[in-house]
N, C-alpha and C. Protein backbone atom coordinates (compact mmCIF):
# COMPACT_ATOMS: atom_id res chain seq x y z
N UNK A 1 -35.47 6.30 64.02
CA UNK A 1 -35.54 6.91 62.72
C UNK A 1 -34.79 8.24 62.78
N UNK A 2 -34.01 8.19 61.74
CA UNK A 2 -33.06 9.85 62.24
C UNK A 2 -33.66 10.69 61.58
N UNK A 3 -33.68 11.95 61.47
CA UNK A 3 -34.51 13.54 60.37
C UNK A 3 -33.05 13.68 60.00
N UNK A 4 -33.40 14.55 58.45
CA UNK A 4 -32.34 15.32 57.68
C UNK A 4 -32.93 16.77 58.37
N UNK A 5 -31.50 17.25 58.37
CA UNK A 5 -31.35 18.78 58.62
C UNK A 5 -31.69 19.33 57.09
N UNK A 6 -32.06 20.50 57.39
CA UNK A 6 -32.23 21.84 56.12
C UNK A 6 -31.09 21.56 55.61
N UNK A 7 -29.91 21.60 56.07
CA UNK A 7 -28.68 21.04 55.44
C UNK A 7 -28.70 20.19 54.46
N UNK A 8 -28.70 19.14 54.99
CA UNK A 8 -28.81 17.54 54.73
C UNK A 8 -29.96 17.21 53.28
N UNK A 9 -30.71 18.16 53.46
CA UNK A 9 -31.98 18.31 52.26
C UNK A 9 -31.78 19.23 51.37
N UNK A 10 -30.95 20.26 51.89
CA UNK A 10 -30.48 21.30 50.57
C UNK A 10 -29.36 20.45 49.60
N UNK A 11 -29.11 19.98 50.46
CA UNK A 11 -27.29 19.09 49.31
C UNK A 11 -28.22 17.97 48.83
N UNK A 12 -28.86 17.51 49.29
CA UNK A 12 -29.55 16.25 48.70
C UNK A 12 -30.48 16.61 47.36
N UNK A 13 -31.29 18.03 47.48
CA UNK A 13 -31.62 18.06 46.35
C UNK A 13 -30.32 18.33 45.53
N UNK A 14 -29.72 19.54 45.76
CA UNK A 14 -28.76 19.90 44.43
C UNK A 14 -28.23 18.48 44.04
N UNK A 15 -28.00 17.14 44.86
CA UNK A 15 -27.34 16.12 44.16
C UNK A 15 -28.25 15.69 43.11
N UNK A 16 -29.57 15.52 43.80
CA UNK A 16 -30.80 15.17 42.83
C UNK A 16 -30.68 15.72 41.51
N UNK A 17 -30.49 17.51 41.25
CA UNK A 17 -30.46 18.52 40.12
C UNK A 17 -29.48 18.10 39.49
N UNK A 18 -27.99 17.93 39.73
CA UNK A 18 -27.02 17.54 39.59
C UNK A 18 -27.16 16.10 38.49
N UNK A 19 -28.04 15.16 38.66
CA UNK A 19 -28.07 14.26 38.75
C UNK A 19 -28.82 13.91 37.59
N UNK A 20 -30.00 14.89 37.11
CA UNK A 20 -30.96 14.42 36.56
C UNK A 20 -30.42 15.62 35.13
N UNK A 21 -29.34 16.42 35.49
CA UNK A 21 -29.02 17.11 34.46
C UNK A 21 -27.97 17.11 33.66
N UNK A 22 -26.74 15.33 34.48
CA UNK A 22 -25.83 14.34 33.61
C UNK A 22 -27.27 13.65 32.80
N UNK A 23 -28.12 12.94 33.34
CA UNK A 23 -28.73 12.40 32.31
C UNK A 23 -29.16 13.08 31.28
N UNK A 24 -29.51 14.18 31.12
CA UNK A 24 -30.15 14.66 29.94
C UNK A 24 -29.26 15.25 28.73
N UNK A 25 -28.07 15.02 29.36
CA UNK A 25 -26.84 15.77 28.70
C UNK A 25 -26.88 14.52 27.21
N UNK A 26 -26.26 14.62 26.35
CA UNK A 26 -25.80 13.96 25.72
C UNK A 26 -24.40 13.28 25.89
N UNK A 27 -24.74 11.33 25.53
CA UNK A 27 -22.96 11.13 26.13
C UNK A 27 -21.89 11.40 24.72
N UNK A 28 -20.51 11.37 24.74
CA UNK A 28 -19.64 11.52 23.91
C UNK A 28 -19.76 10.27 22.54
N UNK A 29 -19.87 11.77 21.34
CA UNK A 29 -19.94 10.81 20.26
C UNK A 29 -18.69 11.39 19.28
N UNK A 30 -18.17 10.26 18.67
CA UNK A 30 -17.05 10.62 17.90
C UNK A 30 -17.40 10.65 16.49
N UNK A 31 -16.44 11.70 16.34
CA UNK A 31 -16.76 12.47 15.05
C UNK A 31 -16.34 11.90 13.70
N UNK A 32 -17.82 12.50 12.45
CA UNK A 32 -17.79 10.96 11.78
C UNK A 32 -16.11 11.51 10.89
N UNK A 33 -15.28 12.04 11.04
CA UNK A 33 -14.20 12.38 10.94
C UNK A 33 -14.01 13.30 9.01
N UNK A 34 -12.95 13.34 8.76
CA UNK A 34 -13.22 14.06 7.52
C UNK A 34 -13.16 13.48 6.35
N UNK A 35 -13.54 14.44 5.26
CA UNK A 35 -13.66 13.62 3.72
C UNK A 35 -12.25 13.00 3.13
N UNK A 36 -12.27 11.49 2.81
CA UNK A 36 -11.30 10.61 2.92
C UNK A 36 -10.58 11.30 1.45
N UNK A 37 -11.85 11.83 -0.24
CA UNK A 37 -11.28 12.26 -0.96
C UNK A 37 -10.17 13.78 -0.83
N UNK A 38 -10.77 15.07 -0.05
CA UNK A 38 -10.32 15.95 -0.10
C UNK A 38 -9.03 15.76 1.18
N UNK A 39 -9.11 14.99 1.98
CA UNK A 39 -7.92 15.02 2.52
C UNK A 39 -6.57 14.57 1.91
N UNK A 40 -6.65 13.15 0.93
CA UNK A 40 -5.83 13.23 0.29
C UNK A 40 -4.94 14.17 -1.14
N UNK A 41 -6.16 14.50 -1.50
CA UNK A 41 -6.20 15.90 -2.41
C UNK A 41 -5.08 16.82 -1.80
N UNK A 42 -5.83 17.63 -0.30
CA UNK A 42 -4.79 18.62 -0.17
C UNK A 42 -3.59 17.80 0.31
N UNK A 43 -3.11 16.25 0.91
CA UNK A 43 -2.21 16.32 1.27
C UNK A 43 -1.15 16.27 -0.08
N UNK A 44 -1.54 15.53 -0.95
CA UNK A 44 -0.93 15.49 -1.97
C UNK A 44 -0.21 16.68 -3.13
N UNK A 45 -1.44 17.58 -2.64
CA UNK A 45 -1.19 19.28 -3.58
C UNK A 45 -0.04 19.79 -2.32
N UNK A 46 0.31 19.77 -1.07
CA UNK A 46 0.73 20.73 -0.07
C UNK A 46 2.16 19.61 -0.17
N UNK A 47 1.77 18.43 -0.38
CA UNK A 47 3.48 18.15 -0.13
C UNK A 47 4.02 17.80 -1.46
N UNK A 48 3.77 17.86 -2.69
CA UNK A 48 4.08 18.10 -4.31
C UNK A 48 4.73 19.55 -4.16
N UNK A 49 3.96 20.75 -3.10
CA UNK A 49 4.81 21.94 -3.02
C UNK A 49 5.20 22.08 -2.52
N UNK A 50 5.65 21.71 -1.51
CA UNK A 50 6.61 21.30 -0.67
C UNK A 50 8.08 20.89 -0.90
N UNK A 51 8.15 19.96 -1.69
CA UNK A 51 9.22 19.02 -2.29
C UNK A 51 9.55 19.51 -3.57
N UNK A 52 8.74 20.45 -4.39
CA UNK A 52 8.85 20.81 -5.26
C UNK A 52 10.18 22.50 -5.10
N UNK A 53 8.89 23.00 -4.00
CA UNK A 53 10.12 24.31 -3.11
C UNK A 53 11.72 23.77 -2.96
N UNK A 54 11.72 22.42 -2.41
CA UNK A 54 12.94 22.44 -2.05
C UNK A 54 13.92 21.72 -2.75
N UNK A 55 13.42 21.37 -3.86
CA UNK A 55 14.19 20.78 -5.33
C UNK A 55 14.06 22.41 -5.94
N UNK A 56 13.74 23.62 -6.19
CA UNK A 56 13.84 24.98 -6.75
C UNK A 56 14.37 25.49 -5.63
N UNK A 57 14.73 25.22 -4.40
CA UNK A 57 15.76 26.13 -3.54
C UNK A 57 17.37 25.60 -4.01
N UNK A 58 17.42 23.91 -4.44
CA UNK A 58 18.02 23.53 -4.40
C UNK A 58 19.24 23.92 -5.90
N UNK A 59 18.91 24.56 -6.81
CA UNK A 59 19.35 25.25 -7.85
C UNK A 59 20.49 25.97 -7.79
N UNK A 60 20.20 26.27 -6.60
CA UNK A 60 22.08 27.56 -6.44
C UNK A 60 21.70 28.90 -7.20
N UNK A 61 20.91 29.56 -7.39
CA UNK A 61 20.43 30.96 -7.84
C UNK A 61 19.87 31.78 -6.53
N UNK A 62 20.00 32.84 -6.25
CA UNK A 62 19.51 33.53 -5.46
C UNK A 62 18.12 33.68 -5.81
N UNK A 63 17.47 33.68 -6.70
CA UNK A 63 16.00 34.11 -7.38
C UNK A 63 15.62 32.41 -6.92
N UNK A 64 16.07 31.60 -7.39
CA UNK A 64 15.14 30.25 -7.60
C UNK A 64 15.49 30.00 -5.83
N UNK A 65 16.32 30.37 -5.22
CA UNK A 65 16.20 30.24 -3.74
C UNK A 65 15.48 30.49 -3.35
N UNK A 66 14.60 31.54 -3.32
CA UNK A 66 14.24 32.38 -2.88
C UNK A 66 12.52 31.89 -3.13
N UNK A 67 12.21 31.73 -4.63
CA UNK A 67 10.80 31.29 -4.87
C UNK A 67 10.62 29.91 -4.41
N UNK A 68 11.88 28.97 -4.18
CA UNK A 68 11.68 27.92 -3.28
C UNK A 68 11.45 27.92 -1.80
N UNK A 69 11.99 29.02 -1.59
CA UNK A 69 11.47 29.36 0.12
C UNK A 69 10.51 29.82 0.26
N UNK A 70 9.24 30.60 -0.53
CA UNK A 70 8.39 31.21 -1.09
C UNK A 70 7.57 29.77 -1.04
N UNK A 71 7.53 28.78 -1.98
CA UNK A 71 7.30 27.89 -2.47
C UNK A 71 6.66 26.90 -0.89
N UNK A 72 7.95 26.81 -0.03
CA UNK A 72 8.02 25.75 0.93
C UNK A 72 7.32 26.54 2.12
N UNK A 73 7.40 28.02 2.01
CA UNK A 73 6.47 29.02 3.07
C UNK A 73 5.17 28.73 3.29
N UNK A 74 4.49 28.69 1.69
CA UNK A 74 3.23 28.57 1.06
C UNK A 74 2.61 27.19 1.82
N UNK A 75 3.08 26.24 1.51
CA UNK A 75 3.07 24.94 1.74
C UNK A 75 3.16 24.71 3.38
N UNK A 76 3.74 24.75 3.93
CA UNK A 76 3.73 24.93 5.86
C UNK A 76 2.64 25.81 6.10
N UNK A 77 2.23 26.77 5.44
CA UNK A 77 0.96 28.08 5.97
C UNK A 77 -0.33 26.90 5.66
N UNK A 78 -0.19 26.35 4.42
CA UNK A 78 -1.42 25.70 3.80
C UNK A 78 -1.46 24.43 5.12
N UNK A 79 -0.50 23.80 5.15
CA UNK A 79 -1.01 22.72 6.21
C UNK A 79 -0.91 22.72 7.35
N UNK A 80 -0.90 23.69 8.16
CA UNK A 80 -0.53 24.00 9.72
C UNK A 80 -1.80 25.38 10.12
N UNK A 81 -2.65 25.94 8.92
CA UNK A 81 -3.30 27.22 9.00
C UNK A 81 -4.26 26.53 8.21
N UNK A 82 -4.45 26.40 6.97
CA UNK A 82 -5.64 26.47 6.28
C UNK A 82 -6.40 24.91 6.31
N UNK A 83 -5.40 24.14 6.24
CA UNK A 83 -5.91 22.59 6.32
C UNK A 83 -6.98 22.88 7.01
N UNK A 84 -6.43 23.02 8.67
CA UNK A 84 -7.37 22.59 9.88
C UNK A 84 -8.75 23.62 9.98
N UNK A 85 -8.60 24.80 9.23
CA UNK A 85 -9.87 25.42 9.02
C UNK A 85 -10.37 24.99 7.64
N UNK A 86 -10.23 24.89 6.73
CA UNK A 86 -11.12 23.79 5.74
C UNK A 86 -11.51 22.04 6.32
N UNK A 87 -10.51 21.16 7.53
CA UNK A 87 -11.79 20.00 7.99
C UNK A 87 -11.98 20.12 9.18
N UNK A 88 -12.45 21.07 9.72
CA UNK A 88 -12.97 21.03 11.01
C UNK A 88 -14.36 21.43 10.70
């Protein structure tokens, strides 16, 4: 019959602790994901201004250039910045 060393019994509990504190964890649950109405909402409002910017850049005026780049600024900030903090 062989003995565990103090060693051999110190690692054996921490495996034990280790062990009994994956179980209590919760396992991976996926997320019930976001609202199917408001996602299409903003995608639809962010790329209407979008396309809209770049049909009013497209004018040949320095002013309507300009509120189209304004326009298409707005629109990249809204879906790259505000989207992901309004569905998270």
């Amino acid at each position: 019959m062989t003995t565990m060393t103090n060693h051999e019994a110190a690692h054996a509990h921490e495996a034990e602790q280790i062990a009994d504190a994956a179980e209590r964890q919760p396992g991976n649950e996926t997320s019930n994901g976001n609202n199917l109405v408001l996602s299409i909402v903003l995608f639809l409002v962010l790329f209407v201004l979008f396309a809209a910017g770049l049909w009013t850049m497209s004018l040949f005026t320095t002013v309507t250039f300009v509120v189209g780049l304004a326009m298409c600024m707005v629109a990249l900030f809204g879906t790259f910045d505000l989207v992901p903090r309004l569905l998270t």
